[in-house]
C-alpha atoms as a PDB file:
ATOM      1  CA  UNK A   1     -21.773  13.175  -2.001  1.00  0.00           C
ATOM      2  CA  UNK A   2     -19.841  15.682  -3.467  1.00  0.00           C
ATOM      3  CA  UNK A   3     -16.969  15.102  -5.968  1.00  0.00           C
ATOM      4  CA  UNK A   4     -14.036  17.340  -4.732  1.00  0.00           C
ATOM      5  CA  UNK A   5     -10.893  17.564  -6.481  1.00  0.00           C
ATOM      6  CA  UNK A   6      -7.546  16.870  -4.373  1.00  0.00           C
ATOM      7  CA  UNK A   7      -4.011  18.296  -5.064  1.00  0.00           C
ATOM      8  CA  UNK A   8      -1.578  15.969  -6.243  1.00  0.00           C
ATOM      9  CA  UNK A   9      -0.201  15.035  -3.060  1.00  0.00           C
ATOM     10  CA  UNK A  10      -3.143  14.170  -1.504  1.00  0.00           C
ATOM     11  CA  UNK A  11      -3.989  12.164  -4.448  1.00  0.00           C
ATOM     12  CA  UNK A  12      -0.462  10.662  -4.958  1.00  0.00           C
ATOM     13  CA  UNK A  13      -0.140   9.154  -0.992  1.00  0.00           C
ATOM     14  CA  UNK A  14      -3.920   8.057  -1.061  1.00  0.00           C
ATOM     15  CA  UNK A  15      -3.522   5.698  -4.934  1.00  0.00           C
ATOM     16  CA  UNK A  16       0.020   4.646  -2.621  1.00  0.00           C
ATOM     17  CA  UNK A  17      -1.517   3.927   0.284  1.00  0.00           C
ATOM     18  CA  UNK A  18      -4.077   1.425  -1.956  1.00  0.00           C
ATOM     19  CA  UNK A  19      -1.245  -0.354  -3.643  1.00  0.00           C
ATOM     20  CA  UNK A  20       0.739  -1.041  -0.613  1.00  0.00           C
ATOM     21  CA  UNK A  21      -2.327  -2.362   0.942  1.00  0.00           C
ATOM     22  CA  UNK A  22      -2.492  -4.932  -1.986  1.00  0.00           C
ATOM     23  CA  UNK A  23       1.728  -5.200  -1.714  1.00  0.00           C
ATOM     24  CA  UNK A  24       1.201  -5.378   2.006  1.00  0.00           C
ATOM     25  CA  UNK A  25      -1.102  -8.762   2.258  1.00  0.00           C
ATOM     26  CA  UNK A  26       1.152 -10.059  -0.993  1.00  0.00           C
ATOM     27  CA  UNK A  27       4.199  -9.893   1.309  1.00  0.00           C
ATOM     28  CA  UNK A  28       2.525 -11.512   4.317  1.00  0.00           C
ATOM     29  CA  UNK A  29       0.965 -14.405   2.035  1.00  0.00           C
ATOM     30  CA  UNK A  30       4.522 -14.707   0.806  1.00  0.00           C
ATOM     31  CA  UNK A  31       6.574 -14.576   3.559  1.00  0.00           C
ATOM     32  CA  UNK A  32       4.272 -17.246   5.427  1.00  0.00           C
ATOM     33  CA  UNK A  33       4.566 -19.638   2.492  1.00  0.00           C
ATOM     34  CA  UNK A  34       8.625 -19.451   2.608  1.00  0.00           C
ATOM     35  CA  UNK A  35      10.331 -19.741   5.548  1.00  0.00           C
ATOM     36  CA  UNK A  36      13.663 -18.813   4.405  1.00  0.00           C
ATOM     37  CA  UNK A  37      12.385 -15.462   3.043  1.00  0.00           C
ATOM     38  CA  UNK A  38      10.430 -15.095   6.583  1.00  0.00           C
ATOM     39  CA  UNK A  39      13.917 -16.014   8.312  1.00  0.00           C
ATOM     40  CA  UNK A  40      15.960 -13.971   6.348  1.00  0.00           C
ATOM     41  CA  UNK A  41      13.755 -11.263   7.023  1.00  0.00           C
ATOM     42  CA  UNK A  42      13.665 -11.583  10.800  1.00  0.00           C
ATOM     43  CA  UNK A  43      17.924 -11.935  10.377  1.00  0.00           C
ATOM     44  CA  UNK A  44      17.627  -8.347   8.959  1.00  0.00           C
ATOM     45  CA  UNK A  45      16.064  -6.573  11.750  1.00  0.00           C
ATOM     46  CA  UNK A  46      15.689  -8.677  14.594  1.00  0.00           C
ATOM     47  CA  UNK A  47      12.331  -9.722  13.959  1.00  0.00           C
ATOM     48  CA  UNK A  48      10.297 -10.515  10.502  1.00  0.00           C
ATOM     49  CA  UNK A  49       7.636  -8.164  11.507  1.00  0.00           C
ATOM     50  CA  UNK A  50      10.129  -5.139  12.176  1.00  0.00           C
ATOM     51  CA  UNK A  51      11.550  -5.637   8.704  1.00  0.00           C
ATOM     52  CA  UNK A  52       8.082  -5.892   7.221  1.00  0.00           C
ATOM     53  CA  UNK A  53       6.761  -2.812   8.355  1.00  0.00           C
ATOM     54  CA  UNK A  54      10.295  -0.873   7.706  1.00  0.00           C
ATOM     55  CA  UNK A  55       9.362  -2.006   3.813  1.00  0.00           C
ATOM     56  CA  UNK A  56       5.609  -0.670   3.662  1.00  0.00           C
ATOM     57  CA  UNK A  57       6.394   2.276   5.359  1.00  0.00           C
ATOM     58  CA  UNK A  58       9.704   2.491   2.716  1.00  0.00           C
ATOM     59  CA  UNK A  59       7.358   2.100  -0.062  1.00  0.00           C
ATOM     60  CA  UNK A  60       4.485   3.619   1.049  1.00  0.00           C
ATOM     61  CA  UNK A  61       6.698   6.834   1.331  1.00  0.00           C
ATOM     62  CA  UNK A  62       8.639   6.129  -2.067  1.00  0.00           C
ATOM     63  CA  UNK A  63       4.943   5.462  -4.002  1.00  0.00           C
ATOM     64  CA  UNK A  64       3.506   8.327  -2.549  1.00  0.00           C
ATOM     65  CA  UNK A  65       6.407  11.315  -3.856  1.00  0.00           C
ATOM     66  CA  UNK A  66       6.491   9.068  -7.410  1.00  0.00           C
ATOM     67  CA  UNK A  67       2.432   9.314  -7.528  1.00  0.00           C
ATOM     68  CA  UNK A  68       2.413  12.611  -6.216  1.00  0.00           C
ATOM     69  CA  UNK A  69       4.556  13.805  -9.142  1.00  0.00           C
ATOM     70  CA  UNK A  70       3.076  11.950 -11.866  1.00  0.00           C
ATOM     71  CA  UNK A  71      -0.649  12.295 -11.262  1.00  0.00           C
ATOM     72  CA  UNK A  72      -3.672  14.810 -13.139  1.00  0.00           C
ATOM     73  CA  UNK A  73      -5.398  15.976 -10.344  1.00  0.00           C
ATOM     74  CA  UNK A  74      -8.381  16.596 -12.581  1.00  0.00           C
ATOM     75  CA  UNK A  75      -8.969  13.257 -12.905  1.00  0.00           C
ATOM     76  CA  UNK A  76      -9.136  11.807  -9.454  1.00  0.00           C
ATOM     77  CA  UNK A  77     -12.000  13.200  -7.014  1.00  0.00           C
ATOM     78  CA  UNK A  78     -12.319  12.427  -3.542  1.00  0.00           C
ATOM     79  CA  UNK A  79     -15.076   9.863  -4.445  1.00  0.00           C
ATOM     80  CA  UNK A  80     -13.309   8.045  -6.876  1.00  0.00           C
ATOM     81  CA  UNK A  81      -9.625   8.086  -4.121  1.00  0.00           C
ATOM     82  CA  UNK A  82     -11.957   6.305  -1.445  1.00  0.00           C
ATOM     83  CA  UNK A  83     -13.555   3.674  -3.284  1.00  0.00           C
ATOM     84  CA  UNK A  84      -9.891   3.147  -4.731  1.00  0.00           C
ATOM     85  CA  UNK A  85      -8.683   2.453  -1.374  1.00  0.00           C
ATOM     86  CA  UNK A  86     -11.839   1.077   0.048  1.00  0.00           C
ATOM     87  CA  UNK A  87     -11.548  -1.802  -2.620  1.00  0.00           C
ATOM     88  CA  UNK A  88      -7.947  -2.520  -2.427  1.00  0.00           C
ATOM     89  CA  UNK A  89      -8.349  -3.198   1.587  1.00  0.00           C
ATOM     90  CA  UNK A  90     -11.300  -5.375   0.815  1.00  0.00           C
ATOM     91  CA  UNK A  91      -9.180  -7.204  -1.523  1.00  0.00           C
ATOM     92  CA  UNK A  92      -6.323  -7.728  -0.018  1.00  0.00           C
ATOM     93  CA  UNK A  93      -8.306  -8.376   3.555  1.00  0.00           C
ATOM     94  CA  UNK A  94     -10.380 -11.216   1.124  1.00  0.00           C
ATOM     95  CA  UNK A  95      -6.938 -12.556  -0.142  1.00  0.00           C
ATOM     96  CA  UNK A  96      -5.199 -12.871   3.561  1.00  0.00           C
ATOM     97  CA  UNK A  97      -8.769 -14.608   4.212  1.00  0.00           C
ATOM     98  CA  UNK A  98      -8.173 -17.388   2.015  1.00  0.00           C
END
């Protein structure tokens, strides 16, 4: 497979996209374990799940410029971006397992 190199942005939104997977199953493990957070949350928006995905989009969007902007392209391939993300859904899909 070939090693391309990505501009920052593409770079920045796919390293965001891997953390808020990982932030993503964190907040569901954490919201299930504490039902005031989960009511509070559901209080916010109408539902828990509405507020949830209001605050991985939010960050999603919010990593994404920040990694954008801070990234060396020259350093992150197109390999090296899909294993990144690859493993951080396996993760956090092994962590909501358990």
């Amino acid at each position: 497979m070939t090693n391309s190199t990505l501009d920052k942005t593409t770079i920045g939104f796919g390293l965001s996209a891997a953390v808020v997977s990982i932030l993503n199953t964190l907040l569901v493990i954490f919201k299930e374990m504490t039902p005031p957070f989960k009511k509070a949350m559901a209080d916010a928006m109408g539902h828990h799940w509405t507020t949830h995905g209001v605050v991985v989009i939010g960050l999603f969007l919010v990593l994404g410029f920040v990694l954008a902007g801070a990234v060396k392209p020259e350093s992150w391939g197109a390999d090296k971006l899909g294993k990144t993300i690859l493993w951080s859904v396996i993760v956090g899909g092994l962590a909501l397992a358990v």
